[in-house]
N, C-alpha and C. Protein backbone atom coordinates (compact mmCIF):
# COMPACT_ATOMS: atom_id res chain seq x y z
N UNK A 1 -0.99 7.05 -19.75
CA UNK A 1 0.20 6.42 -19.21
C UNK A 1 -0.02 6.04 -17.75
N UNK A 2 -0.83 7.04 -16.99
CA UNK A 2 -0.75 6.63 -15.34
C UNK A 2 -1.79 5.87 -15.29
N UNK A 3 -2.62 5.03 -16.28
CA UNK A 3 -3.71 4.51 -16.25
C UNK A 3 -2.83 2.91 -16.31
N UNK A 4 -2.45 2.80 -17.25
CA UNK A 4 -1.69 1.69 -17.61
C UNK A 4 -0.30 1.60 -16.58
N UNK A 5 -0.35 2.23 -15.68
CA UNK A 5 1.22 1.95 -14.68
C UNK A 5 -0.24 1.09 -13.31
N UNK A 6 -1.37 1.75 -13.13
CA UNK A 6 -2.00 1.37 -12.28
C UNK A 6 -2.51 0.06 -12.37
N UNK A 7 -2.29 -0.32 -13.74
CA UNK A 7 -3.07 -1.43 -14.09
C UNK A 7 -2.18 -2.26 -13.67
N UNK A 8 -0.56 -2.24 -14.48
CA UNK A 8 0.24 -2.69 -14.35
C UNK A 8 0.67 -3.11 -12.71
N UNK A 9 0.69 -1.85 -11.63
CA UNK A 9 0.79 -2.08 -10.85
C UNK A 9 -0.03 -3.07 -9.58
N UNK A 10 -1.33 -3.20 -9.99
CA UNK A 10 -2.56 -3.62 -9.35
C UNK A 10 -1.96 -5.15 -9.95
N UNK A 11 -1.72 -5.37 -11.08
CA UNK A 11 -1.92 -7.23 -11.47
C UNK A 11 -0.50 -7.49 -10.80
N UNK A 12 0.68 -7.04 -10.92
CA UNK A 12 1.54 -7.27 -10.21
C UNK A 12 2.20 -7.25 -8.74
N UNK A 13 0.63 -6.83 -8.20
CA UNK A 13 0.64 -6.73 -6.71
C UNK A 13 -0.25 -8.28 -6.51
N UNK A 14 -1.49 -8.77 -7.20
CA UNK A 14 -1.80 -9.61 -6.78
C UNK A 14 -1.32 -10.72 -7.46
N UNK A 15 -0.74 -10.56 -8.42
CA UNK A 15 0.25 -11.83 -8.61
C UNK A 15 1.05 -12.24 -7.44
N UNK A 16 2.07 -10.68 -7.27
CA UNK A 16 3.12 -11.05 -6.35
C UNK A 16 2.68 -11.80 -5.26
N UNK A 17 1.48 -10.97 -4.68
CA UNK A 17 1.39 -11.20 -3.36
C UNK A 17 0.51 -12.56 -2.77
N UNK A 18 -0.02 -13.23 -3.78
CA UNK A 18 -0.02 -14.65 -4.19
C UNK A 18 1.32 -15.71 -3.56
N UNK A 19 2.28 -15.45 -3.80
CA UNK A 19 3.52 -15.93 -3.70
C UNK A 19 3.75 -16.40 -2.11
N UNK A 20 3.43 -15.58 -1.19
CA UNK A 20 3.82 -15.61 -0.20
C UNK A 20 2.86 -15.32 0.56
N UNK A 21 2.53 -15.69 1.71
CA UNK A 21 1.63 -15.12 3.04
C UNK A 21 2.11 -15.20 4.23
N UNK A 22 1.27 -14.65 5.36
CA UNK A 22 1.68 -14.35 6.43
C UNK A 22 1.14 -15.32 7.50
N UNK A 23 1.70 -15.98 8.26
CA UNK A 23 1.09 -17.20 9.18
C UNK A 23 0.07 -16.72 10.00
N UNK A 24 -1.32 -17.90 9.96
CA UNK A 24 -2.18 -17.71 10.93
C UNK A 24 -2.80 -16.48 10.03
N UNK A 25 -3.00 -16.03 9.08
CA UNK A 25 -3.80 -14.88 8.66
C UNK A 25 -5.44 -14.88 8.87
N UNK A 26 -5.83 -16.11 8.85
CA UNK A 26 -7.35 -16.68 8.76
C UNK A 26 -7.88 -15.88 10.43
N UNK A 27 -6.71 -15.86 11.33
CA UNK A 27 -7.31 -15.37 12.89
C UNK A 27 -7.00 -13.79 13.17
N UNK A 28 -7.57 -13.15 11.99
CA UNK A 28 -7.80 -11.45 12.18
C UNK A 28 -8.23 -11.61 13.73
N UNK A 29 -8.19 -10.17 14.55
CA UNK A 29 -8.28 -9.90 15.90
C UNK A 29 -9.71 -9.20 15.23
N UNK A 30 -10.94 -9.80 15.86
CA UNK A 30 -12.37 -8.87 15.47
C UNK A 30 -12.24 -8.10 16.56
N UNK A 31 -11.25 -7.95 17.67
CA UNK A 31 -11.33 -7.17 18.85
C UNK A 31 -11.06 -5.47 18.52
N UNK A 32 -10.40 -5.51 17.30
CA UNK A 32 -9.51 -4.12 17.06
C UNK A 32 -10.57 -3.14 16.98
N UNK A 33 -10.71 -2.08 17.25
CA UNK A 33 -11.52 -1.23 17.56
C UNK A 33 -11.73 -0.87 16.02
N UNK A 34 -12.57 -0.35 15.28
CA UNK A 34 -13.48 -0.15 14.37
C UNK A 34 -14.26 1.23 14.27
N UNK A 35 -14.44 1.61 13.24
CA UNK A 35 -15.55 2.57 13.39
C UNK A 35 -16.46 2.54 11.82
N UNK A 36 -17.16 3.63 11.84
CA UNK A 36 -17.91 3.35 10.13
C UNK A 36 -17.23 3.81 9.31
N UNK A 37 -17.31 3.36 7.86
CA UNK A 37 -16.49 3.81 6.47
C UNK A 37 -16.90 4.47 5.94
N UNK A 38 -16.66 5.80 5.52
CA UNK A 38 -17.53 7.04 4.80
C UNK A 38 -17.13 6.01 3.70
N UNK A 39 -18.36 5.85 2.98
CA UNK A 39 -19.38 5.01 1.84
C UNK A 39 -18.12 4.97 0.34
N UNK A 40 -17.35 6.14 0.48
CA UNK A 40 -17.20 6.64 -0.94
C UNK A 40 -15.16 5.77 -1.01
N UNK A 41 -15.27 5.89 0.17
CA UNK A 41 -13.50 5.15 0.78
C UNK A 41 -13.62 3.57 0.63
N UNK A 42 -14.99 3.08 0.64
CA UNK A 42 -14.78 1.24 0.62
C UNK A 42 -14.20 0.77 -0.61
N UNK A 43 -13.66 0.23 -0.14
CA UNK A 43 -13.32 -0.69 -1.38
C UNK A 43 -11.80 -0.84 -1.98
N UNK A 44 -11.34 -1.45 -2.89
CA UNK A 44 -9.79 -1.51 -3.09
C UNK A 44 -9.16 -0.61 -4.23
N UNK A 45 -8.16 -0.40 -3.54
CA UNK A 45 -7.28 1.34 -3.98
C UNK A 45 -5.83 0.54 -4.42
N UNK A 46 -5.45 1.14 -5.40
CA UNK A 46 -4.01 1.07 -6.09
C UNK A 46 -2.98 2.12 -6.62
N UNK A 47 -1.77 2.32 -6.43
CA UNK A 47 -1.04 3.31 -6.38
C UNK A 47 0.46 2.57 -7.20
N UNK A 48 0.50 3.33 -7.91
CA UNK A 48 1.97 2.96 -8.44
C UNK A 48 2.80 4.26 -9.18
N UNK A 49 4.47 3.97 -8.77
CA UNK A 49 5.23 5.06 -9.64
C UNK A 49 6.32 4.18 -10.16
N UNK A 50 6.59 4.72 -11.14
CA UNK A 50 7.84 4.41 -11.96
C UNK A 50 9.10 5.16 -12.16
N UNK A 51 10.02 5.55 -11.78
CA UNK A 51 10.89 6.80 -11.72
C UNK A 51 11.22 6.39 -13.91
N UNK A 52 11.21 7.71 -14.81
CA UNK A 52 11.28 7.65 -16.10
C UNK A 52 12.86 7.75 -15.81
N UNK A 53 13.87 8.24 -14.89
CA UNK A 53 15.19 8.00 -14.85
C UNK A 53 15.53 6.56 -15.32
N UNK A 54 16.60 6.39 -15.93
CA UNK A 54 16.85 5.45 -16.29
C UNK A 54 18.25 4.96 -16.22
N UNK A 55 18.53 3.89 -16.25
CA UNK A 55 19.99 3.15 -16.17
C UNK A 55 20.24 2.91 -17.52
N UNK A 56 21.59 3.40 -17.93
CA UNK A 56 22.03 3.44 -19.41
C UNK A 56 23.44 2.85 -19.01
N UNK A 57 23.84 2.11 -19.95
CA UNK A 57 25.36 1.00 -19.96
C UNK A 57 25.94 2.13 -20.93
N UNK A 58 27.23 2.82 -20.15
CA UNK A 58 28.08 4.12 -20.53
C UNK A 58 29.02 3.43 -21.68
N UNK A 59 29.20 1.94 -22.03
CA UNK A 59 29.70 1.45 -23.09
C UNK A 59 28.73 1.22 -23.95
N UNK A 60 27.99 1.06 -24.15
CA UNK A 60 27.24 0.43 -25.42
C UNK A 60 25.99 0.90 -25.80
N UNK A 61 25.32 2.03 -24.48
CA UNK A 61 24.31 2.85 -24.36
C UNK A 61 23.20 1.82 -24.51
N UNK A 62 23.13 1.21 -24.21
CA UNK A 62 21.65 -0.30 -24.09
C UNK A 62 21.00 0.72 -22.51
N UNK A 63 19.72 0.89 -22.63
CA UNK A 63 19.15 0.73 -21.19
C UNK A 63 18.77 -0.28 -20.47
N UNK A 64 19.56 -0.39 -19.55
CA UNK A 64 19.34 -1.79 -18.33
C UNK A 64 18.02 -1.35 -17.52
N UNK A 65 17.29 -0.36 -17.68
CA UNK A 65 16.45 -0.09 -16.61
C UNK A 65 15.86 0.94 -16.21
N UNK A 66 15.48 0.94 -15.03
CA UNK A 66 14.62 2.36 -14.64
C UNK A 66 15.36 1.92 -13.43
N UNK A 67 15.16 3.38 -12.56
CA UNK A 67 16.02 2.84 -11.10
C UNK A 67 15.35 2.88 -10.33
N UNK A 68 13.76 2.66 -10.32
CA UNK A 68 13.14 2.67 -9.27
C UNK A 68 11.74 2.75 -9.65
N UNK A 69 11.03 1.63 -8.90
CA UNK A 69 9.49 1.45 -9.25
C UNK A 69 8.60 1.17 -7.72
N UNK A 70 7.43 1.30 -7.99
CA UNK A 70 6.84 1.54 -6.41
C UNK A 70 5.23 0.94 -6.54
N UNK A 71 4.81 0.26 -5.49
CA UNK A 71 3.42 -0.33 -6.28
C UNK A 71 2.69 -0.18 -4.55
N UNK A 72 1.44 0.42 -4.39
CA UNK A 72 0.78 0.17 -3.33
C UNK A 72 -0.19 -0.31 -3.62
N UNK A 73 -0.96 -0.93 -2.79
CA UNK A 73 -2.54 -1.64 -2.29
C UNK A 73 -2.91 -1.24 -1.33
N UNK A 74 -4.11 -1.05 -1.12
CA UNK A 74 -5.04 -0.87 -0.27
C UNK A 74 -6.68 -1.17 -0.18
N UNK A 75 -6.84 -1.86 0.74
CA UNK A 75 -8.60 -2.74 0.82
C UNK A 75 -9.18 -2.26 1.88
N UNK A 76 -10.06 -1.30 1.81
CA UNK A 76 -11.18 -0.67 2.87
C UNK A 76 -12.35 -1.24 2.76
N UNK A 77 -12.50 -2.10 4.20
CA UNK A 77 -13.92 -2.74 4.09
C UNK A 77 -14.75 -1.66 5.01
N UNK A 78 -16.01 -2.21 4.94
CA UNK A 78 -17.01 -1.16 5.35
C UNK A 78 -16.86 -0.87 6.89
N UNK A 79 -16.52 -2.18 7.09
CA UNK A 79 -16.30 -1.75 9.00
C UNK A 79 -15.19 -1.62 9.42
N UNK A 80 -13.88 -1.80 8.66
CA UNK A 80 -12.85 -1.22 8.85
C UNK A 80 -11.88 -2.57 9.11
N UNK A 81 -12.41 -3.47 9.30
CA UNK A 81 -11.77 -4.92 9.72
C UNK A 81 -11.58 -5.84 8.62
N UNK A 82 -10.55 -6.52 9.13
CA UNK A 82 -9.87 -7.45 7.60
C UNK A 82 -9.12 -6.64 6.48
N UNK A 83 -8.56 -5.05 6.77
CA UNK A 83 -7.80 -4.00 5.91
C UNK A 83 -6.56 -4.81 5.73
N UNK A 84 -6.40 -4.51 4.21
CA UNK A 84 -4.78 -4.72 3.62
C UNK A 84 -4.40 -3.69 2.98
N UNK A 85 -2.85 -4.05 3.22
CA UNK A 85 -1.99 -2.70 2.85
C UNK A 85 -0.85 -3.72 2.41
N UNK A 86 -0.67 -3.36 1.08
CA UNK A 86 0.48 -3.63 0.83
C UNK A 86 1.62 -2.75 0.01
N UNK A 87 2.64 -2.99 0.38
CA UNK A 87 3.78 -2.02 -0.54
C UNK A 87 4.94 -2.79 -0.96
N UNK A 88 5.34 -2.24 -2.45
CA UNK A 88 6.02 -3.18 -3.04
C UNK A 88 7.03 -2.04 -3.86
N UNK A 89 8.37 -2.00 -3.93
CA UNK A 89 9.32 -1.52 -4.20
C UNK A 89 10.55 -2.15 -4.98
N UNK A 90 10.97 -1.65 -5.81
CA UNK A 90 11.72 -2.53 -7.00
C UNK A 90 12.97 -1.69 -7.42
N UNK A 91 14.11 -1.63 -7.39
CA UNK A 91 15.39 -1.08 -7.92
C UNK A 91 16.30 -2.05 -8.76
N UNK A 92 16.87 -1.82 -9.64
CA UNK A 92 17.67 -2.80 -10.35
C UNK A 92 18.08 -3.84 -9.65
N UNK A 93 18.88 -3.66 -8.56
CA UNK A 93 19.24 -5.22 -7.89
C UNK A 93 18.40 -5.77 -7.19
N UNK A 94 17.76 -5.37 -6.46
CA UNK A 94 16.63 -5.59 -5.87
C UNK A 94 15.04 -5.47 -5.25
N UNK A 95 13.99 -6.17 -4.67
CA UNK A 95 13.00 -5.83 -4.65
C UNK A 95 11.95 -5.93 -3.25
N UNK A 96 11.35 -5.26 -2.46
CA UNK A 96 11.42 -5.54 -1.08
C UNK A 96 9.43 -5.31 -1.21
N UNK A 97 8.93 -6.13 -0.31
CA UNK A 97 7.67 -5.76 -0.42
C UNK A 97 7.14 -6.34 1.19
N UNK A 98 6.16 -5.41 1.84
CA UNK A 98 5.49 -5.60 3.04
C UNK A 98 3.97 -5.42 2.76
N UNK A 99 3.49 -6.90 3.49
CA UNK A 99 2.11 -7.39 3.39
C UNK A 99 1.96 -6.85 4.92
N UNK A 100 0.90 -6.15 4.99
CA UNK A 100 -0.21 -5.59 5.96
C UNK A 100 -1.81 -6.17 6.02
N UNK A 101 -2.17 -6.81 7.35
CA UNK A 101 -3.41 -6.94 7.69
C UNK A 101 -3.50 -6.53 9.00
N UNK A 102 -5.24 -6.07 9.13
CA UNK A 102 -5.64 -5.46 10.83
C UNK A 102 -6.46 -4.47 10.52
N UNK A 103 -7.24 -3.53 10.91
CA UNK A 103 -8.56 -2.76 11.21
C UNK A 103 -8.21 -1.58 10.93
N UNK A 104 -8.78 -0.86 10.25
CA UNK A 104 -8.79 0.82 9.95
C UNK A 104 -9.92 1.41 10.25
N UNK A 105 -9.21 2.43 11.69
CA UNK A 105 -10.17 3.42 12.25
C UNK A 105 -10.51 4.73 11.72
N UNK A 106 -11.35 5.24 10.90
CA UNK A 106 -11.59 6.52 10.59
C UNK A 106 -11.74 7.55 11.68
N UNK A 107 -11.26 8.69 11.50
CA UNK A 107 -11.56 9.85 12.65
C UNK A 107 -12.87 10.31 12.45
N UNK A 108 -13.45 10.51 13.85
CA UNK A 108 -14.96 11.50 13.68
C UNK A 108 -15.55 12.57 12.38
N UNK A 109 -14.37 12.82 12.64
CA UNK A 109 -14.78 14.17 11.48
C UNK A 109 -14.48 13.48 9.89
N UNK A 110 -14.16 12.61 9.80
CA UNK A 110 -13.94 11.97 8.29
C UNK A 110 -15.28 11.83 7.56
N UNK A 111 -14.63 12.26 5.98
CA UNK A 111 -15.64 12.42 5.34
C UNK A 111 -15.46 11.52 3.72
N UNK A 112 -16.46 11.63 2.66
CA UNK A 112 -16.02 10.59 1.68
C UNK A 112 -14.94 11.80 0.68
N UNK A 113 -14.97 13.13 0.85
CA UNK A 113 -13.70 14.05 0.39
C UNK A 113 -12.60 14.06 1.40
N UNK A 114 -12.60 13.91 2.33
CA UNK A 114 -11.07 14.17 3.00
C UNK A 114 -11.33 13.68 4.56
N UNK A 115 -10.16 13.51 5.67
CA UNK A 115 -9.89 13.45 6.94
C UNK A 115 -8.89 12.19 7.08
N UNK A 116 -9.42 11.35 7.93
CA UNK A 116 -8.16 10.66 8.26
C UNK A 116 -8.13 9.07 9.06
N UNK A 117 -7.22 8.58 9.16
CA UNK A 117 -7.94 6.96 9.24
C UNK A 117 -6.22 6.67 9.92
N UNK A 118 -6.92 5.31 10.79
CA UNK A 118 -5.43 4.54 11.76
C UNK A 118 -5.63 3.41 11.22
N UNK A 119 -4.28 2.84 10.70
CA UNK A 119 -4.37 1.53 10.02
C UNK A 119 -3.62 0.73 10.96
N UNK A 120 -3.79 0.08 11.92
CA UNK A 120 -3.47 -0.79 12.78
C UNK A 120 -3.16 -1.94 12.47
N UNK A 121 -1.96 -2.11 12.60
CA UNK A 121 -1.41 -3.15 11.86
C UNK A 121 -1.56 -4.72 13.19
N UNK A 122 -2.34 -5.79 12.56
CA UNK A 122 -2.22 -6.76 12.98
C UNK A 122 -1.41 -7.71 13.17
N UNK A 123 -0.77 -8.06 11.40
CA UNK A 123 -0.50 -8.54 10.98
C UNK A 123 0.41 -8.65 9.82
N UNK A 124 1.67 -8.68 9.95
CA UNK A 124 2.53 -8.65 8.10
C UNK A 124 3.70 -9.59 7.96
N UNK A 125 3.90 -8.96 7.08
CA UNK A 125 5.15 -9.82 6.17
C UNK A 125 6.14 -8.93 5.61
N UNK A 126 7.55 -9.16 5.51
CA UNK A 126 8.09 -8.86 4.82
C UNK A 126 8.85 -9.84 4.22
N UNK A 127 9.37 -9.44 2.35
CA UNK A 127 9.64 -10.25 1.72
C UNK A 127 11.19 -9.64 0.70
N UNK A 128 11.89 -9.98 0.51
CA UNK A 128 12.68 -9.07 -0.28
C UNK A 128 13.58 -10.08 -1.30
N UNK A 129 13.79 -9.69 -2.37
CA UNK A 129 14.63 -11.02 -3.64
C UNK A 129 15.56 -9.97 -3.99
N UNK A 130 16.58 -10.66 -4.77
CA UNK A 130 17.63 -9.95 -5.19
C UNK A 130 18.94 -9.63 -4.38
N UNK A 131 19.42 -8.94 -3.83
CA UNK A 131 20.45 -8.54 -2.96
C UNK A 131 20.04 -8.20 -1.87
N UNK A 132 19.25 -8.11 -1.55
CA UNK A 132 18.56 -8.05 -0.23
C UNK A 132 17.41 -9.50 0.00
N UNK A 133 17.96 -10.08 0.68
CA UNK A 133 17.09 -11.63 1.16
C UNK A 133 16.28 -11.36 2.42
N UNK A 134 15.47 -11.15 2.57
CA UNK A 134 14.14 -11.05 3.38
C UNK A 134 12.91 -12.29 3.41
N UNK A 135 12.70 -12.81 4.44
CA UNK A 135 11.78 -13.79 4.36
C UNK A 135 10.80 -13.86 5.27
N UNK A 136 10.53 -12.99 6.59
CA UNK A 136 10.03 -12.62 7.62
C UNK A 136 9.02 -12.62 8.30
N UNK A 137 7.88 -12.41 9.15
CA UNK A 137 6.63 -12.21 9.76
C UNK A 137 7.24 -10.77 10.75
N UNK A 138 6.52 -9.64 10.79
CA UNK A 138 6.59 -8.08 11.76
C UNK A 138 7.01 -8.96 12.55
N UNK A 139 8.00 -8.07 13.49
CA UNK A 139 7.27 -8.74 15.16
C UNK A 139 6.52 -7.82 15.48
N UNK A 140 6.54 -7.96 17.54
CA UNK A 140 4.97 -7.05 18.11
C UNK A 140 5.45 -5.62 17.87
N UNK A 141 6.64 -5.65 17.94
CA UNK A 141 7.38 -4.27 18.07
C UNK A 141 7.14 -3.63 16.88
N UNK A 142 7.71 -3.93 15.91
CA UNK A 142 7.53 -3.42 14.50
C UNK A 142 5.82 -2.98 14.23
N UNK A 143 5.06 -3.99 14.25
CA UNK A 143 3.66 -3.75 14.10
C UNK A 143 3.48 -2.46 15.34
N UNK A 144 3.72 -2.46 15.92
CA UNK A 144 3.44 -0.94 17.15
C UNK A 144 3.82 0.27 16.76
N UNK A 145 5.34 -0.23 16.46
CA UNK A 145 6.13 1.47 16.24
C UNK A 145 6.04 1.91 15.05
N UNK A 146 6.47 0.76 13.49
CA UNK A 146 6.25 0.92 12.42
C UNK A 146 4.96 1.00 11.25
N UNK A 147 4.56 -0.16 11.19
CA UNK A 147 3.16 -0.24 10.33
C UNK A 147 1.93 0.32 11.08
N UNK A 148 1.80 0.45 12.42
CA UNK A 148 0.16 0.95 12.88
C UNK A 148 0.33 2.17 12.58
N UNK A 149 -0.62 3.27 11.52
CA UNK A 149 0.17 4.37 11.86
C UNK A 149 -1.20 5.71 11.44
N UNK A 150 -0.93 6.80 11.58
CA UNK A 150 -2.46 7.39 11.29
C UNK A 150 -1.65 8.09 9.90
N UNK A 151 -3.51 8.00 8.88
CA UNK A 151 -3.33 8.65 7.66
C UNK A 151 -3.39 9.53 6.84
N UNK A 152 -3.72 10.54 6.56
CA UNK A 152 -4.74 11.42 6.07
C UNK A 152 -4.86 11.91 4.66
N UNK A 153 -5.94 11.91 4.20
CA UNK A 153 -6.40 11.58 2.77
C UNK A 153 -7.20 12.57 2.19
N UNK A 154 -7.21 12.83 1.03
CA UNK A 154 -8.41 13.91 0.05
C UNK A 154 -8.60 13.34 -0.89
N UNK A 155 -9.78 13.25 -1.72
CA UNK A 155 -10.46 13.03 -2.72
C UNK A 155 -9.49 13.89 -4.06
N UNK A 156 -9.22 14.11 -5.10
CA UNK A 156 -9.12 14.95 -5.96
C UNK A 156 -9.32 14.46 -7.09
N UNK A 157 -10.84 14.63 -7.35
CA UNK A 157 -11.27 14.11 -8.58
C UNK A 157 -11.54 12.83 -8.50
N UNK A 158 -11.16 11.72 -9.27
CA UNK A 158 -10.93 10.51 -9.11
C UNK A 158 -10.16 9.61 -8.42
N UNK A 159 -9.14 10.49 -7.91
CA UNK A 159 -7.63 10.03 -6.78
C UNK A 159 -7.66 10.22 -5.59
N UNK A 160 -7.51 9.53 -4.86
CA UNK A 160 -7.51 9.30 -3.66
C UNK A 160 -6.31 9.74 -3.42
N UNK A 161 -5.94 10.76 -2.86
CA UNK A 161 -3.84 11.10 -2.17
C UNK A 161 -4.06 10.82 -0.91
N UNK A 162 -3.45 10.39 0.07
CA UNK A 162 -2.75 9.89 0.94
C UNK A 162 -1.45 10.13 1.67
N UNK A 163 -1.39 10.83 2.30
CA UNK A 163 -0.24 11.26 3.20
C UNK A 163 -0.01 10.79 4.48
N UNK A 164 0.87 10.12 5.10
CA UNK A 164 0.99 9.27 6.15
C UNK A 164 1.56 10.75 7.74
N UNK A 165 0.54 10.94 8.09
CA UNK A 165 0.85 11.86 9.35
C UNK A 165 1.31 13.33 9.25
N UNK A 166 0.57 13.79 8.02
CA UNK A 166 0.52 14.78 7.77
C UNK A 166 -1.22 15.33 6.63
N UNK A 167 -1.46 16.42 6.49
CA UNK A 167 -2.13 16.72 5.31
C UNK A 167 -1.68 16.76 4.01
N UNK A 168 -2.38 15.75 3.17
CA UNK A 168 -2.34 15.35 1.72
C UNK A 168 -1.65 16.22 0.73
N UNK A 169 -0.77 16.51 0.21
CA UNK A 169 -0.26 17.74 -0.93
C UNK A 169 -0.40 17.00 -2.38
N UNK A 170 0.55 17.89 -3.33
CA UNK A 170 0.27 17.72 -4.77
C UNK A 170 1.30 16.48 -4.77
N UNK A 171 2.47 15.98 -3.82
CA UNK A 171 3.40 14.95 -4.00
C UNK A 171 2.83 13.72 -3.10
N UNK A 172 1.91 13.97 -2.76
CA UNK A 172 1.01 12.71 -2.13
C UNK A 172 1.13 11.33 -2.41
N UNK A 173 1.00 9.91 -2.40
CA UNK A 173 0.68 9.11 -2.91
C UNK A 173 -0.85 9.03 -3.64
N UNK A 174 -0.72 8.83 -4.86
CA UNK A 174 -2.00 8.92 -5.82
C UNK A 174 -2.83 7.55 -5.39
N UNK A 175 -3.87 7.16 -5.12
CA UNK A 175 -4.45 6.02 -5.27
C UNK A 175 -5.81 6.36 -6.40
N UNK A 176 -5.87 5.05 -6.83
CA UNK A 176 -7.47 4.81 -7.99
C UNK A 176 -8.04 3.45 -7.61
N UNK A 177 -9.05 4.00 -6.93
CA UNK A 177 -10.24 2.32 -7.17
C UNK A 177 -10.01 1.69 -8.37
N UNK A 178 -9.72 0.57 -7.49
CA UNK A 178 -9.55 -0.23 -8.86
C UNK A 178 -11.16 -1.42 -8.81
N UNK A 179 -11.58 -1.66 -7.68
CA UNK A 179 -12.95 -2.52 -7.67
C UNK A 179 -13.30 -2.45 -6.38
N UNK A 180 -15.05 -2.09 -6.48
CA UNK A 180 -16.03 -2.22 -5.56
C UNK A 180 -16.15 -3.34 -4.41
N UNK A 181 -16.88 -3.05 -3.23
CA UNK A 181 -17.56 -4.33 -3.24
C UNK A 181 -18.34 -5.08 -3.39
């Protein structure tokens, strides 16, 4: 089942994110500071949840839904430059998703099992349909305070977890390579 939500989630991230882009993307900053990619982290990562809660019509008992779905991306190149991050979020009325580009710094001590990485946000988008209308580019502010942010990660098994400014637990975000480079 979590094989087929990843799948699901991965084609419907690059469909979506097809749809829309972020201006000027072609002029990444090669200035952003950089470091090397423990070997085993390159490459593109996918994360998705589905809440099994569901929306049931109290007249007629039809299910309208699930109340909540969640799709991440992530692209680690070897030198840390040209990184995307994207996140994509879905509730019955509506659906909100933020495109991320800009450089990911690994910490010294990072390894291809665990430590920790700054995803410096260059560059994004936000987009949102449904009851919430969003059509946007970050500003400088947002990219500073919000999206640049440090990460920290463990291997477990085949999954990559991910915890944003803390150490990784069992409620982590799951990621799975989905392709090399």
């Amino acid at each position: 089942m979590k094989d087929i939500l990843v799948l699901t989630t991965t084609l419907a991230i690059l469909l979506f994110a097809g749809s829309w882009t972020m201006k000027d993307q072609e002029t990444i900053d090669n200035t952003l500071p950089t470091t090397t990619t423990p070997k085993e982290m390159i490459g593109e990562w996918s994360s998705g949840y589905a809440s099994f809660t569901q929306v049931v019509d109290a007249y007629n008992g039809r299910v309208l839904g699930h109340t909540w779905q969640s799709g991440k991306y992530l692209k680690i190149t070897p030198d840390g430059k040209n990184a995307e991050f994207y996140i994509m979020m879905q509730s019955r009325y509506s659906s909100f998703a933020t495109q991320m580009s800009g450089s990911i710094r690994f910490d010294a001590e990072s390894t291809n099992s665990r430590g920790s990485f700054t995803f410096l946000a260059l560059k994004a988008h936000y987009k949102g349909f449904g009851s919430a209308k969003v059509d946007r580019d970050a500003t400088t502010e947002e990219l500073k305070k919000n999206l640049t942010r440090k990460y920290y990660y463990r291997m477990d098994g085949e999954w990559l977890r991910i915890e944003p400014g803390a150490e990784p637990n069992d409620y982590s975000s799951s990621f799975r390579k989905v392709s090399e480079p």
